[in-house]
Protein backbone atom coordinates (compact mmCIF):
# COMPACT_ATOMS: atom_id res chain seq x y z
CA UNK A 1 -1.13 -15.56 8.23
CA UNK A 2 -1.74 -13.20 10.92
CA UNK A 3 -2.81 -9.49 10.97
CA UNK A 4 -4.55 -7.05 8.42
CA UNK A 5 -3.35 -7.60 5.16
CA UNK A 6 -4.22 -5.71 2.54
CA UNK A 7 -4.32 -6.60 -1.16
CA UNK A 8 -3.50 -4.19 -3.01
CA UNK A 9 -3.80 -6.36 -6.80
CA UNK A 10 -2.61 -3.04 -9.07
CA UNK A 11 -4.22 -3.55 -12.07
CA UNK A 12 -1.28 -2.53 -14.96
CA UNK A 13 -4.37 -0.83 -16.72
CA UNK A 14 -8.08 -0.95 -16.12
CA UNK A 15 -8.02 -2.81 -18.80
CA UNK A 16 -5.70 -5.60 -17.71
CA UNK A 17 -6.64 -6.49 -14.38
CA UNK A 18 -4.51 -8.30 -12.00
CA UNK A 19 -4.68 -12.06 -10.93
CA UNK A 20 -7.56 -12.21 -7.80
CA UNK A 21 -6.24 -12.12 -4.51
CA UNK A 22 -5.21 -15.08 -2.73
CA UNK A 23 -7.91 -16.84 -0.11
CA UNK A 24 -8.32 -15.08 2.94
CA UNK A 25 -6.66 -11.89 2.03
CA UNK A 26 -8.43 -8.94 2.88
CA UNK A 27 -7.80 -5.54 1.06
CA UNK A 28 -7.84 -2.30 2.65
CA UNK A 29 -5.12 8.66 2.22
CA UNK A 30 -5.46 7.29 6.20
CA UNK A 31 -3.73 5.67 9.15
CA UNK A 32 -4.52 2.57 11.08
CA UNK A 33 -3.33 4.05 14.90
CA UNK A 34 -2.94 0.59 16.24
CA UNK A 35 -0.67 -0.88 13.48
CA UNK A 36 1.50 2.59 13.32
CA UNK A 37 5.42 2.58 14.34
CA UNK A 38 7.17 4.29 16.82
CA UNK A 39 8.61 7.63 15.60
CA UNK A 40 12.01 6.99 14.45
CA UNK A 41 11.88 3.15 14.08
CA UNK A 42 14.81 1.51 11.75
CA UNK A 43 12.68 -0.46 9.57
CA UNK A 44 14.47 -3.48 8.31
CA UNK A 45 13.61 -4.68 4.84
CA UNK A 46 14.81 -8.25 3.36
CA UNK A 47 14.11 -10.18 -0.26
CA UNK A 48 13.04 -13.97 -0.61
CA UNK A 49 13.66 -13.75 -4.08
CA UNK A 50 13.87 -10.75 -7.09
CA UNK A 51 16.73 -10.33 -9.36
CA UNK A 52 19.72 -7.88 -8.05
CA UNK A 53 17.55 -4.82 -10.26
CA UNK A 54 13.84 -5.86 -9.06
CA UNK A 55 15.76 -5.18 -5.27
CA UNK A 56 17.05 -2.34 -6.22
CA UNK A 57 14.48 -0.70 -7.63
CA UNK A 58 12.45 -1.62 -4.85
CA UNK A 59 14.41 0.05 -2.22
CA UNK A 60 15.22 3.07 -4.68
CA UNK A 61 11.65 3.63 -4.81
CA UNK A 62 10.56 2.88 -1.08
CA UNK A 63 13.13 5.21 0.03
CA UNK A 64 11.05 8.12 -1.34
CA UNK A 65 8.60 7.63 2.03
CA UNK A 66 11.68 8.02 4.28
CA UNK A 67 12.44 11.53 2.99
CA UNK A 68 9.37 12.99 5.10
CA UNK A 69 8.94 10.34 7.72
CA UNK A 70 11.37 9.78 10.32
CA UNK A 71 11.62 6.26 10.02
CA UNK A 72 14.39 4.87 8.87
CA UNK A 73 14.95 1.93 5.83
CA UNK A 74 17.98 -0.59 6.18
CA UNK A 75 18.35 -3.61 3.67
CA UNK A 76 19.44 -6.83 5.88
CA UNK A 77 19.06 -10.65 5.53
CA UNK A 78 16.43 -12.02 5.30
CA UNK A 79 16.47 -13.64 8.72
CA UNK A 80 16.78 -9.99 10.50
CA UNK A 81 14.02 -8.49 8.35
CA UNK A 82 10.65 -7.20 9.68
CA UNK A 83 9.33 -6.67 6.18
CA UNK A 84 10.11 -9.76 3.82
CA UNK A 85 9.23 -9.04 -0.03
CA UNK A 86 8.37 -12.02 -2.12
CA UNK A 87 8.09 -11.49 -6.29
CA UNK A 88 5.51 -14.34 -6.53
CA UNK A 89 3.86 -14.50 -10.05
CA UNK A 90 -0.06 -14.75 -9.61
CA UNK A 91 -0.09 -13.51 -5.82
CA UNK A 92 -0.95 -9.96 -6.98
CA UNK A 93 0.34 -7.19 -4.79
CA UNK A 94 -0.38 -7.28 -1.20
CA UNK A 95 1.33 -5.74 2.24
CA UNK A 96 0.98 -6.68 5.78
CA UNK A 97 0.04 -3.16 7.03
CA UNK A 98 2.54 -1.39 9.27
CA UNK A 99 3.93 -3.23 12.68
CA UNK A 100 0.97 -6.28 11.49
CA UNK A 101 4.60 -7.64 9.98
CA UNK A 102 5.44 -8.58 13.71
CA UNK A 103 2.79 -10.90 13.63
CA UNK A 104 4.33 -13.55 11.33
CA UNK A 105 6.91 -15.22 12.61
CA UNK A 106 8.43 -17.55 9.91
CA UNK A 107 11.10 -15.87 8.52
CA UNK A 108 10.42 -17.64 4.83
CA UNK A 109 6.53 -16.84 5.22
CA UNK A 110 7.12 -12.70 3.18
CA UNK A 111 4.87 -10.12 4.47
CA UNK A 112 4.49 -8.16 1.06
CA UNK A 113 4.46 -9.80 -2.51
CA UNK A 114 5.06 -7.45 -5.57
CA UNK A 115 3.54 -9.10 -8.86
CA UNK A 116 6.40 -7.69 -10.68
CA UNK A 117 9.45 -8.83 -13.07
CA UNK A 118 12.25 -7.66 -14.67
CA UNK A 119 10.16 -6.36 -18.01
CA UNK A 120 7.55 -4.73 -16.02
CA UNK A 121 7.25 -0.84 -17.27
CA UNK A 122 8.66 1.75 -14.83
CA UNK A 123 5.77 3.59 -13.75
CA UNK A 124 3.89 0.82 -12.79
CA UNK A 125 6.53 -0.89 -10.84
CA UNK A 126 7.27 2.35 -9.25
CA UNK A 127 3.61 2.74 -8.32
CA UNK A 128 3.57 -0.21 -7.23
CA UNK A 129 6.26 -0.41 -4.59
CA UNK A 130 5.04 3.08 -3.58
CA UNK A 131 1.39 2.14 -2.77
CA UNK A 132 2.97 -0.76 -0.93
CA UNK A 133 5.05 0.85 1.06
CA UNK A 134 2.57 2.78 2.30
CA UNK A 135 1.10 0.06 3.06
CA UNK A 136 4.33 -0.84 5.22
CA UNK A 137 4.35 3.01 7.17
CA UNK A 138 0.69 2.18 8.17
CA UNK A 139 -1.14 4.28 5.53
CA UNK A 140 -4.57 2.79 4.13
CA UNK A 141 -6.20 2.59 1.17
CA UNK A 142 -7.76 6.54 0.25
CA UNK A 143 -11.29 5.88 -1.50
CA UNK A 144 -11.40 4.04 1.80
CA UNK A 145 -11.03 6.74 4.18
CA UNK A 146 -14.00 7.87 6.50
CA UNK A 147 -13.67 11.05 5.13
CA UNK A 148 -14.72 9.77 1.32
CA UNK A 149 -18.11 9.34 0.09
CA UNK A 150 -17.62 7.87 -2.99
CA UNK A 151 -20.79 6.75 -4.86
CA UNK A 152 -20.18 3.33 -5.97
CA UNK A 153 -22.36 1.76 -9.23
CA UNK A 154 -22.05 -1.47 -7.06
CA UNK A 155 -23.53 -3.74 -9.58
CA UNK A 156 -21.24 -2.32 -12.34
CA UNK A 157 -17.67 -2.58 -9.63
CA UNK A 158 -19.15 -6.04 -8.69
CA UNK A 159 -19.51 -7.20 -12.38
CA UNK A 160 -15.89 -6.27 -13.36
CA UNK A 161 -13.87 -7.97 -9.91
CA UNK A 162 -16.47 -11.21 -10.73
CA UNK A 163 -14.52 -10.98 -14.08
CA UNK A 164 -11.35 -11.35 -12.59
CA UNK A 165 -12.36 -13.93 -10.32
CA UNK A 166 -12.78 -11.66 -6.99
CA UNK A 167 -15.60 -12.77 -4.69
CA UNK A 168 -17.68 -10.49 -4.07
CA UNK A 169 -17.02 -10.82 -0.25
CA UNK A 170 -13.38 -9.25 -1.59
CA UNK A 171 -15.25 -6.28 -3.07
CA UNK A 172 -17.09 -5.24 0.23
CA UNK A 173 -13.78 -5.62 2.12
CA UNK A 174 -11.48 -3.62 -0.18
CA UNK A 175 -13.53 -1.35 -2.51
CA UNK A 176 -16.72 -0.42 -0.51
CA UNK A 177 -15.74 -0.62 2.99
CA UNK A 178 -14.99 2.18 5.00
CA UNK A 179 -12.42 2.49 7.86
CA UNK A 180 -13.92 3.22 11.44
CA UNK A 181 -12.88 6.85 12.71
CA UNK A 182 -12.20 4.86 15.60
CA UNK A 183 -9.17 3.29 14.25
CA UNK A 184 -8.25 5.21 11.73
CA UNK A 185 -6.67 8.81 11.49
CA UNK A 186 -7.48 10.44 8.13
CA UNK A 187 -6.59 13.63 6.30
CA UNK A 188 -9.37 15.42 3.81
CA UNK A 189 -9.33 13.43 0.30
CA UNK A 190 -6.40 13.32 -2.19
CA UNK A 191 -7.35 12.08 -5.67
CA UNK A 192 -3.59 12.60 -6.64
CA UNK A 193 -2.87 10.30 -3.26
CA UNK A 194 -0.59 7.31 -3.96
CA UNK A 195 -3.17 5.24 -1.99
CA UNK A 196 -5.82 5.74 -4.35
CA UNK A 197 -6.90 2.89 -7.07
CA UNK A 198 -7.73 4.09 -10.50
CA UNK A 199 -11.42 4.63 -10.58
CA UNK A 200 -13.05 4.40 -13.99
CA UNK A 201 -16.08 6.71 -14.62
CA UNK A 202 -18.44 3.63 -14.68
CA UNK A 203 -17.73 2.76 -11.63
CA UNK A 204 -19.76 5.36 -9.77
CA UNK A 205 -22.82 6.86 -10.04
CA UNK A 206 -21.84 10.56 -10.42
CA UNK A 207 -19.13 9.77 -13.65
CA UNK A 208 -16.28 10.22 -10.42
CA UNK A 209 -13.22 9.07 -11.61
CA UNK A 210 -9.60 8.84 -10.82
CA UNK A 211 -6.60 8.31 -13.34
CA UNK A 212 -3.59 5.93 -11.95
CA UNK A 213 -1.28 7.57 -9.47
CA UNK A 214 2.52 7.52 -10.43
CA UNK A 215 4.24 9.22 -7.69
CA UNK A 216 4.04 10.71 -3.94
CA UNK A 217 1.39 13.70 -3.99
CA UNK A 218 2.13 16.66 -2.22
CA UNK A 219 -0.12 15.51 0.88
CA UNK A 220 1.18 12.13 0.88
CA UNK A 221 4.35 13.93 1.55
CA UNK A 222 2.70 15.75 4.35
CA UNK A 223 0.61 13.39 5.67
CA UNK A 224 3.59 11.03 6.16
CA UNK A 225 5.82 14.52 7.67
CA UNK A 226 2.74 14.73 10.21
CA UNK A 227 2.35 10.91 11.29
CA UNK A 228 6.05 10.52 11.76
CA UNK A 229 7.55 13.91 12.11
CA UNK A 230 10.93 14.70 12.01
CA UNK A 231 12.81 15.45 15.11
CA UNK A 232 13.80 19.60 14.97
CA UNK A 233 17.38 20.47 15.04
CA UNK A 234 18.80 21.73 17.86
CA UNK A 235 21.42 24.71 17.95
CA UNK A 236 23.66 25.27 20.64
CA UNK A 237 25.70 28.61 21.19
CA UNK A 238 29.51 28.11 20.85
């Protein structure tokens, strides 16, 4: 597999977490510039498997980005796709990040898996394809963002992914680290931001914490108007 991949294993509550990532995955409300698409790109999306209603809800859901970004979302086979979505059971949830999806050429090999069935509640397969999707526009992971200092209790994050079966190689990569201002563009912090994980009070030092994220915040909105804004209508006198 080729290109940044990040793993984005939604946990359906703290307190059921999510099957660990698969080897060599690494998991990552900011941009990556060099993985961003050209304003106005026709993203094309294809399944490798999902019932009829997992597909549709998927692509219900996605579409929500594409109301502020000028990018564009077609459904086409699976051969013509740039983004492939697999439902694999014990993958977890994971999404080659923006134009990364380029990268891998086998057009059975999907560059996004969604750890999700037919019975899975609403909210959290919403959330799910959401964060994803993000994923998909070029958007990074938000307690990751060079602009957020969050004060990790690293032996108590670290005990809980070991419990799960993370290394702890996985943890630095996708809880602690923190993007390079360099390659990343990022607005102030969003707690309300799609691309946030739920952080439990025990997890930091300070008692910071952040409830699960169910829907687009306002800035996500914006921030995604910004990176890929619209083109302005243009009047002409009869």
């Amino acid at each position: 597999m080729i290109g940044t991949l990040l793993c984005c294993s939604k946990m359906a509550e703290i307190s059921a977490p999510p099957p660990p990532p698969p080897n060599g995955l690494i998991l990552r409300l900011c941009t990556s510039r060099p993985r961003m698409w050209a304003n106005g790109t026709i993203i094309r999306v294809g399944f490798l498997s999902g019932s009829v209603a997992m597909r549709e809800k998927v692509i219900q859901y996605a579409s929500e980005w594409f109301e502020h970004a000028n990018l564009h979302l077609v459904l086409v086979n699976i051969h013509e796709a740039d983004v492939r979505i697999a439902f694999t059971p014990g993958q977890g949830h994971w999404s080659l990040v923006g134009t990364d999806c380029h990268n891998e050429r086998g057009h059975q090999q999907p560059t996004m898996n969604l750890h999700l069935n037919d019975w899975t509640p609403g909210r959290v397969f919403k959330r799910t394809v959401l964060h994803e999707f993000g994923h998909v526009l070029g958007f990074l992971h938000e307690h990751q963002s060079p602009v957020m200092g969050i004060k990790w209790n690293r032996p108590a994050v670290l005990a809980y992914y070991r419990k799960i079966g993370w290394k702890d190689t996985d943890v630095e990569e996708n809880v602690f680290k923190q993007y390079d201002h360099d390659m990343s563009q990022s607005s102030r912090f969003d707690r309300l931001s799609i691309m946030l994980y739920a952080i439990p009070s025990d997890f930091t030092n300070d008692g910071f914490s952040v409830g699960w994220n169910d829907k687009l915040s306002a800035m996500d909105k914006d921030f995604a108007a910004k990176a890929y804004p619209k083109q302005p209508r243009v009047f002409f006198p009869c």
